[in-house]
Protein backbone atom coordinates (compact mmCIF):
# COMPACT_ATOMS: atom_id res chain seq x y z
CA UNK A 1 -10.45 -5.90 -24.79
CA UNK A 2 -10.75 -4.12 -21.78
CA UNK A 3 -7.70 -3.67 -18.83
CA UNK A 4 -7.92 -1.72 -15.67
CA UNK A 5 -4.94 -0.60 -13.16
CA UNK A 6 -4.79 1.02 -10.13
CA UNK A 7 -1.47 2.85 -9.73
CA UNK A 8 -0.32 2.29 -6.18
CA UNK A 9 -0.84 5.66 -4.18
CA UNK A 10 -2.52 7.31 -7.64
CA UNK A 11 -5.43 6.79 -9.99
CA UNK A 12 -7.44 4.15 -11.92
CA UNK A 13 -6.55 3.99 -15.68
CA UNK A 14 -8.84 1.72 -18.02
CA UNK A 15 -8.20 1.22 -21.54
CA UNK A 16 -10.29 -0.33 -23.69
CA UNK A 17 -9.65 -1.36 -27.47
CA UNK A 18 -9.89 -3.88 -30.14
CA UNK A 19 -7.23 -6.13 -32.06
CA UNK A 20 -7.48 -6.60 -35.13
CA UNK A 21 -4.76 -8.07 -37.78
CA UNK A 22 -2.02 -7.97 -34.63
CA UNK A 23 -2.28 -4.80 -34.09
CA UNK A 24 -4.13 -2.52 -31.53
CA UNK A 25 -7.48 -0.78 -33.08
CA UNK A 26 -9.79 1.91 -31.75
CA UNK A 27 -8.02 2.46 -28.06
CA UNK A 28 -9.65 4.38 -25.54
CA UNK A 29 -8.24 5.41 -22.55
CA UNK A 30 -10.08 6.59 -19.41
CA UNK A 31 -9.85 6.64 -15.97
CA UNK A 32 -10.37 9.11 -12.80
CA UNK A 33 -6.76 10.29 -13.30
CA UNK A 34 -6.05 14.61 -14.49
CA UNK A 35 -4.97 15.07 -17.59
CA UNK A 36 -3.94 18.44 -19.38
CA UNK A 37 -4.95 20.16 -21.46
CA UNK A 38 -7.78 17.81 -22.69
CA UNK A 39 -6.53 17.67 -26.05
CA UNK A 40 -4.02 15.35 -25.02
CA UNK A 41 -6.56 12.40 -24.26
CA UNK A 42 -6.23 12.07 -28.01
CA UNK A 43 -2.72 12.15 -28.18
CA UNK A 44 -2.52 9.00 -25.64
CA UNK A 45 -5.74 7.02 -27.94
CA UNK A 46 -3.41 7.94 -31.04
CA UNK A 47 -0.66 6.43 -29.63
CA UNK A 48 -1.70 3.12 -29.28
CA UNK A 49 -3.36 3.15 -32.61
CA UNK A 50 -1.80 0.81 -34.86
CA UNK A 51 1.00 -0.71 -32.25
CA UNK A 52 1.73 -4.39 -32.27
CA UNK A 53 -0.48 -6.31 -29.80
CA UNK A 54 2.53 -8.25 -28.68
CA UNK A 55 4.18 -5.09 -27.87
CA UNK A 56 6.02 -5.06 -24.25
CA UNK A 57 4.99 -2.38 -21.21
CA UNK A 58 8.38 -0.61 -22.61
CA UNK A 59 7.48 -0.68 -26.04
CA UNK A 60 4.19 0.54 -25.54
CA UNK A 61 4.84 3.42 -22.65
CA UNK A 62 7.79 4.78 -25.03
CA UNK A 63 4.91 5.13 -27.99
CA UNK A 64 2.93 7.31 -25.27
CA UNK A 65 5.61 9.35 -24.54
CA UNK A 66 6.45 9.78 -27.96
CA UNK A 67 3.05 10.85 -28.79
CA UNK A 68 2.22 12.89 -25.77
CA UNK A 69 2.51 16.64 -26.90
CA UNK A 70 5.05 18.60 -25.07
CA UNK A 71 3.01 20.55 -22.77
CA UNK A 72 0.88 18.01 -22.02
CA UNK A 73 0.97 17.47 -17.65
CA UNK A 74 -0.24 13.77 -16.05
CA UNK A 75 -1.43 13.50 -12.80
CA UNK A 76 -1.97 10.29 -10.76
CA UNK A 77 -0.78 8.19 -13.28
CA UNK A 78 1.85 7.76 -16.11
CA UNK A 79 3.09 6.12 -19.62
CA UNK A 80 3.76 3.08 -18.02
CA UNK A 81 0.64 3.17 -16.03
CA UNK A 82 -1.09 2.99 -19.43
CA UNK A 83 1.17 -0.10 -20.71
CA UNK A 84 0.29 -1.74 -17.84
CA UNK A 85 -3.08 -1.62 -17.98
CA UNK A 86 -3.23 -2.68 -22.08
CA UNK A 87 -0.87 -5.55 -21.04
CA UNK A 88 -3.24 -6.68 -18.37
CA UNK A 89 -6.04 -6.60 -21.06
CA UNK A 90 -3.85 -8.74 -23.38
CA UNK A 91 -2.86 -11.23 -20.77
CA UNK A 92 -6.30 -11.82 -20.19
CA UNK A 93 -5.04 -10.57 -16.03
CA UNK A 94 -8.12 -10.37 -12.88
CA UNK A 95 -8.30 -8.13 -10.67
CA UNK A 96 -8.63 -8.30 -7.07
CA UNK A 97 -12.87 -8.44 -7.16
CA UNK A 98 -12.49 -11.58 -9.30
CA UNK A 99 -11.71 -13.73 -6.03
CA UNK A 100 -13.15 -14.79 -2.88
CA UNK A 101 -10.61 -14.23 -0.25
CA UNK A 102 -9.40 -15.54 3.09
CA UNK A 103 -7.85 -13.81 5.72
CA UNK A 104 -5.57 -16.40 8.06
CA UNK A 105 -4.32 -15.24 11.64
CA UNK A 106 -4.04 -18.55 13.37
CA UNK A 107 -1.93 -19.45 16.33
CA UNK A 108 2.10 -19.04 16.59
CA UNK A 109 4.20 -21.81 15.06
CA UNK A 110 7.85 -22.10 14.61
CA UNK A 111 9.75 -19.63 12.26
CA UNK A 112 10.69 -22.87 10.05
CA UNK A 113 6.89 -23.82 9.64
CA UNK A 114 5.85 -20.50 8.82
CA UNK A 115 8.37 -20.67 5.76
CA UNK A 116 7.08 -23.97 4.99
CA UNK A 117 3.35 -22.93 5.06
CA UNK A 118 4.24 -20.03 2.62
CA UNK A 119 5.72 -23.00 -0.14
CA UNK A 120 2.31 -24.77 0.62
CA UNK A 121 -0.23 -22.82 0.52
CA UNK A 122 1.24 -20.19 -2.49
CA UNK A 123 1.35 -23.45 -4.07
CA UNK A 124 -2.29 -24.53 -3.84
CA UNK A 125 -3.67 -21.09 -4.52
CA UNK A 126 -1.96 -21.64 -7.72
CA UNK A 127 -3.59 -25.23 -8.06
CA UNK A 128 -6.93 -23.96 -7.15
CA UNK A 129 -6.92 -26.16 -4.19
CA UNK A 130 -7.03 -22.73 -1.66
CA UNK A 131 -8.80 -19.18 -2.43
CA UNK A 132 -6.18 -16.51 -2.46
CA UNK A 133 -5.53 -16.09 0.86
CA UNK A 134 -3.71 -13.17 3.64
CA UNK A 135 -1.98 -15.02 6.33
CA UNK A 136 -0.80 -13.16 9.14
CA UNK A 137 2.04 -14.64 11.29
CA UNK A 138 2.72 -15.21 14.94
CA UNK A 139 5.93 -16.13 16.54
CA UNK A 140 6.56 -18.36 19.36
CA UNK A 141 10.19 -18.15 19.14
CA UNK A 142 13.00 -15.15 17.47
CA UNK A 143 14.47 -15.89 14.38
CA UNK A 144 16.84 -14.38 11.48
CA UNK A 145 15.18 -14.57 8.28
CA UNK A 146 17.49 -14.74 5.20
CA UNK A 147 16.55 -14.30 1.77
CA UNK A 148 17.34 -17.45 -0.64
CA UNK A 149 20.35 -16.05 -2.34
CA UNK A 150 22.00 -14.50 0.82
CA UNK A 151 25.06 -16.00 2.22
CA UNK A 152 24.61 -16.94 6.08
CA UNK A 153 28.29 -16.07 7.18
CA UNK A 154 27.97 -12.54 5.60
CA UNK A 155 24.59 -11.75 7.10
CA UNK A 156 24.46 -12.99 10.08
CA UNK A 157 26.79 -12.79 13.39
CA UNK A 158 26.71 -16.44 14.70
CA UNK A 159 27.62 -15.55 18.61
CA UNK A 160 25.22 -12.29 18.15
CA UNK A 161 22.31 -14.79 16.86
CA UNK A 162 23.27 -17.21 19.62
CA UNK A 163 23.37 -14.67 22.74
CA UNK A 164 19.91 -13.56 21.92
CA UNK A 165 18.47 -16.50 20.75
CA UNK A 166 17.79 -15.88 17.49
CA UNK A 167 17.37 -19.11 15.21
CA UNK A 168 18.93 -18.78 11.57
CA UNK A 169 16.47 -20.13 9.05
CA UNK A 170 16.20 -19.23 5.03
CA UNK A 171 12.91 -18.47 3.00
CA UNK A 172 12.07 -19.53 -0.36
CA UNK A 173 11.99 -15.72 -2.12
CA UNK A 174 14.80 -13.27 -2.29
CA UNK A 175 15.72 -10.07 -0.54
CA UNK A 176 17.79 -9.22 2.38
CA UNK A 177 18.21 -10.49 6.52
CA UNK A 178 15.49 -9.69 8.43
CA UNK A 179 15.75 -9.51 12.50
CA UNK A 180 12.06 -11.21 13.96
CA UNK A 181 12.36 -11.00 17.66
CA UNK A 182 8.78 -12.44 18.89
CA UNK A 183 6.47 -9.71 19.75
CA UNK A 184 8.18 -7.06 17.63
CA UNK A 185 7.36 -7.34 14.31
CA UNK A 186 4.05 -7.66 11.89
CA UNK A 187 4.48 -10.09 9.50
CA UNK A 188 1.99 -11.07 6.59
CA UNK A 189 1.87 -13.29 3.44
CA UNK A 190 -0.15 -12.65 0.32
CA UNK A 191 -0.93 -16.22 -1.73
CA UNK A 192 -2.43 -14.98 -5.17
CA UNK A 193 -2.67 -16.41 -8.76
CA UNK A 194 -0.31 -15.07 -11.14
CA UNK A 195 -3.07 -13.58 -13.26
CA UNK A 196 -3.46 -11.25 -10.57
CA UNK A 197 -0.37 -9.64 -11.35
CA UNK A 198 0.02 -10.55 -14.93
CA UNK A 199 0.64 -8.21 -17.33
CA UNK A 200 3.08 -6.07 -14.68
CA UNK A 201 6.66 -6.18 -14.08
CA UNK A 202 7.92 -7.68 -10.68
CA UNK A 203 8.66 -3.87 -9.46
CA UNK A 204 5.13 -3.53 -10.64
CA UNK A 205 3.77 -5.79 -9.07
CA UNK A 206 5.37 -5.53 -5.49
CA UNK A 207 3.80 -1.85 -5.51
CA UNK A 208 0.18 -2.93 -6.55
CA UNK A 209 0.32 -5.77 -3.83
CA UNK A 210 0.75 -3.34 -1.42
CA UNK A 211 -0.92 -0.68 -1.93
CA UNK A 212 -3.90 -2.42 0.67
CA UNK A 213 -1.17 -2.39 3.45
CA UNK A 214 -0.53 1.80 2.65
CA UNK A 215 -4.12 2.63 2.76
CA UNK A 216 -4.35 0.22 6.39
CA UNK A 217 -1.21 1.94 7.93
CA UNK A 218 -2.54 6.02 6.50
CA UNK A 219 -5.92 4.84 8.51
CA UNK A 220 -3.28 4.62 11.92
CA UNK A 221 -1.98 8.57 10.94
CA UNK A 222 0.53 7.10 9.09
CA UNK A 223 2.18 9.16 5.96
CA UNK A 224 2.99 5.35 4.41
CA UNK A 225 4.59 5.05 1.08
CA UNK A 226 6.05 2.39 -1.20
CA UNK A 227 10.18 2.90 -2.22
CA UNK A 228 11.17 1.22 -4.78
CA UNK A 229 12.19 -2.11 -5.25
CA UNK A 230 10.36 -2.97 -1.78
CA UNK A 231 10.08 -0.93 1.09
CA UNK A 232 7.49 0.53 3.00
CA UNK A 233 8.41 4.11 4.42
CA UNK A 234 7.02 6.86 6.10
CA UNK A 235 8.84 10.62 6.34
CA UNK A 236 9.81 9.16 10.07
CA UNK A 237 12.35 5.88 8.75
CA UNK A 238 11.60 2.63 6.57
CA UNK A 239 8.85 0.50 8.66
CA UNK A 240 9.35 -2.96 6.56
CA UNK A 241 10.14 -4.25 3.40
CA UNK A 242 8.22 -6.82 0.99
CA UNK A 243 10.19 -10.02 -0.95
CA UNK A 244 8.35 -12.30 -3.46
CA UNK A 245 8.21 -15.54 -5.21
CA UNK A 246 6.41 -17.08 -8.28
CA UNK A 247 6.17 -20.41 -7.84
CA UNK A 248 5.62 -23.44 -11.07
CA UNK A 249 1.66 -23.76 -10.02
CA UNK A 250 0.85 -20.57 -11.09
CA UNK A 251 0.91 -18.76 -7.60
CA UNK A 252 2.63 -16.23 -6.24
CA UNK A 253 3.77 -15.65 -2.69
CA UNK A 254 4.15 -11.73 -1.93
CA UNK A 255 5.46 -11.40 2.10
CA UNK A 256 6.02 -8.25 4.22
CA UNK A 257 7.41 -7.88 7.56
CA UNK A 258 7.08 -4.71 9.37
CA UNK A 259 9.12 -3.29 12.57
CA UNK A 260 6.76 -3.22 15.62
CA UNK A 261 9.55 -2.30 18.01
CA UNK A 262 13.06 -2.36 17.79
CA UNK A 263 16.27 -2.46 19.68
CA UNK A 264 18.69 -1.47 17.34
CA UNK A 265 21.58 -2.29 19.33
CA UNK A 266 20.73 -5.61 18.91
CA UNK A 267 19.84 -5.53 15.71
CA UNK A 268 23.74 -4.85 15.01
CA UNK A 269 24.88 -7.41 16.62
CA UNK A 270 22.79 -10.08 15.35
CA UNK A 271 23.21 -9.18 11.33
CA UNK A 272 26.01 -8.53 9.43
CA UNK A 273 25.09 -5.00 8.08
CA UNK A 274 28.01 -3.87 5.94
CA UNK A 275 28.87 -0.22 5.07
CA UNK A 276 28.16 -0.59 1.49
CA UNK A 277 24.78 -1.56 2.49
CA UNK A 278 24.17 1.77 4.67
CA UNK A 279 26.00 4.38 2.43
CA UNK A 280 24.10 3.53 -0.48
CA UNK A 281 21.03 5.37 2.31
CA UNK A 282 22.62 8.41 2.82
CA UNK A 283 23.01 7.70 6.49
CA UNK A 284 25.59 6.94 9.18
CA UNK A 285 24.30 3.54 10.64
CA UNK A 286 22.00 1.07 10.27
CA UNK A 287 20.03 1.82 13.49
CA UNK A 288 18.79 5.16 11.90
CA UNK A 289 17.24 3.06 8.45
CA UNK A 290 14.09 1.47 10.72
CA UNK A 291 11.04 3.53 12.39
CA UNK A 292 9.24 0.92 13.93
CA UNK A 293 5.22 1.06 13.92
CA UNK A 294 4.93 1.57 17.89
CA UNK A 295 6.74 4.79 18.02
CA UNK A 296 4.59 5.84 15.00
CA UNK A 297 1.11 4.99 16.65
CA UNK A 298 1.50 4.55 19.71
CA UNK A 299 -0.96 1.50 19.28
CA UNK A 300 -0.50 -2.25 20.79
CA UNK A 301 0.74 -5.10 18.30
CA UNK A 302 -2.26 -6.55 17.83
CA UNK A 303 -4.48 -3.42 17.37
CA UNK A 304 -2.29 -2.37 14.70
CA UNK A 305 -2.89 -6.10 13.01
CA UNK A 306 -6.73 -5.41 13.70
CA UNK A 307 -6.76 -2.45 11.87
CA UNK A 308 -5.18 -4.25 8.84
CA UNK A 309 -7.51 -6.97 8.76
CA UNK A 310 -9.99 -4.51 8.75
CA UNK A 311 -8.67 -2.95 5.82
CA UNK A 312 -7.99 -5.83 3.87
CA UNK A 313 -11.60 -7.11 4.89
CA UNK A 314 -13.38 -3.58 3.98
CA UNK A 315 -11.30 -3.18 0.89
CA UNK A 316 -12.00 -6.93 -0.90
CA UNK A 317 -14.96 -9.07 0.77
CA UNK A 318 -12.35 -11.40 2.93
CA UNK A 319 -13.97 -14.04 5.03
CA UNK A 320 -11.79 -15.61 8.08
CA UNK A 321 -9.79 -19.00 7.23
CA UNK A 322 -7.69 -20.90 8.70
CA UNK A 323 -4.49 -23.44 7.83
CA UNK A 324 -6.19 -26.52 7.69
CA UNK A 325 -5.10 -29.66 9.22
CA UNK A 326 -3.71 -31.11 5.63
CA UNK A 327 -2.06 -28.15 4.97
CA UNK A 328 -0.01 -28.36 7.88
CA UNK A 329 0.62 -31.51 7.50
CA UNK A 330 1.99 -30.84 4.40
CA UNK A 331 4.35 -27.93 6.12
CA UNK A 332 5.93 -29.85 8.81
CA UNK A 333 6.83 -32.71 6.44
CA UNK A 334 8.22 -29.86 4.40
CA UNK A 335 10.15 -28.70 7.28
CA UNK A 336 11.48 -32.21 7.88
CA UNK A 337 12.89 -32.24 4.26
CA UNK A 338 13.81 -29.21 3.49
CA UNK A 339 14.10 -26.22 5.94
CA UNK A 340 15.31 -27.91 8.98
CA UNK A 341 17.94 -29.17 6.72
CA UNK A 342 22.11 -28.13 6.75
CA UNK A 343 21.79 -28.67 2.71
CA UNK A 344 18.54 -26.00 2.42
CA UNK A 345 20.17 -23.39 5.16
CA UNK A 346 23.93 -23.30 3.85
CA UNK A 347 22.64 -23.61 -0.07
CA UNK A 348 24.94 -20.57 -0.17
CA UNK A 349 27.41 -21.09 3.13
């Protein structure tokens, strides 16, 4: 069996070993990571000697650890880099050169369609009825975006939402209120089969999904990094923050929205941002948590967008889609049913 995985930010491990009886047989691991002192390559193949092949990414980092001698120093990856990779192996996961890949930047369309389309088309990547696909979005109109487990009365300010003109809509995945004001924010969608990611947890995952966007925003000057569970940061101020859902057909939906520009002012009227929420930061207010990407680059919207296509384009062989006329279709009738509904947008009032 042979896994690969490319820590986010770090190095490539590969490990590649036999099963035999249940058990993993003859491991090796390798990859362009540092290692001291050399002797301890040996330590990490002897530790997955002889360990259950149904063994979890816990059970299997805490035998590397165990057998890792003392002095022993890893650099660019980890333990749990390791696990990761022999899980992907086992799971029988792809990576991302097993795909042919779409990049979609089409036309604005209302926030409620654009949640729609993500339901749609992360569900036909999992049916096979789409390649796995980047969609970038436009916005014709403002709108708060709350996660699906969020209450609307405690994130959002209803006259703050109405004086600006912010709509109140809910997505599909989790995570917190996000503030799109048209023209202010980059904001992408990632629709990949779940063997993409199998074999990693979801903080895992949201880190290796990412990593693309990192490498896209260094090339701008940059100093991009991923914070755990989901955020994007820089030494300057958090830039966005990723949510994610796995759908029944098998595909996953991995979004992003970034801060273009941002008038924080504003921002605190519009959304409910409680202290607990803040202190946990380390910081006095909420308008010193986002560094938007203008003040960091200096760069127009839509160059900054280029520059990620570009990226995502040099990085994995993407061709330019588009939704097709089915597929929206699909969304607005979606929208009609579900997210234009009372019943969908106060699921939790």
């Amino acid at each position: 069996m042979h896994g690969e995985y490319k820590v986010p930010g770090g190095k490539l491990v590969v490990v590649d070993f036999d099963v035999a009886d249940g058990a993993i047989r003859n491991a090796r691991v390798a990859g362009d990571f540092f290692l001291e002192p050399d002797e301890a390559l040996d330590d990490l193949n002897r530790s997955l000697d002889g360990l259950p092949a149904a063994s979890d990414a816990k059970q299997i980092a805490a035998a590397i650890t165990k057998g890792l001698r003392p002095d022993a120093v890893m650099l660019g990856f980890s333990a749990e880099a390791i696990a990761v990779a022999v899980r992907r192996a086992i799971t029988d996961a792809t990576t991302w050169s097993d795909y042919e890949w779409e990049i979609v930047h089409d036309p604005a369309v209302p926030p409620r369609v654009h949640l729609a389309l993500d339901e749609v088309l992360a569900t036909r990547v999992g049916e096979g009825r789409r390649k796995p696909t980047l969609r970038f979005w436009e916005w014709e109109e403002s709108a708060v975006v709350i996660g699906s487990f969020q209450s609307v009365r405690n994130e959002v300010d209803p006259d703050g939402a109405a004086r600006y003109g912010f709509d109140v809509v809910r997505r599909i995945s989790g995570g917190g209120a996000m503030m799109m004001e048209k023209g202010n924010v980059v904001t992408y969608s990632l629709y990949v089969p779940a063997e993409l990611v199998q074999g990693m947890s979801f903080a895992d995952s949201y880190a290796f999904l990412d990593d693309w966007v990192l490498q896209g925003l260094r090339s701008l000057g940059i100093d991009a990094t991923y914070q755990p569970l989901n955020d994007i940061a820089s030494p300057a101020g958090k830039i966005g923050g990723a949510a994610q859902k796995r759908l029944g057909s098998g595909g996953v939906l991995h979004h992003v929205t970034m801060a273009y520009d941002l008038d924080n002012a504003k921002m605190l009227e519009v959304l409910r941002i409680g202290r607990e929420k803040i202190s946990d930061k380390g910081i006095a207010s909420a308008a010193k948590r986002v560094d938007p990407l203008r003040s960091q680059t200096g760069l127009p919207r839509a160059e900054v967008i280029e520059r990620l296509k570009e990226t995502f384009a040099g990085l994995y062989g993407a061709t330019t889609g588009t939704v097709a006329a089915d597929e929206l279709a699909e969304a607005e009738a979606l929208v009609a049913s579900k997210f234009a509904t009372e019943d969908w947008l106060q699921r939790v009032p």
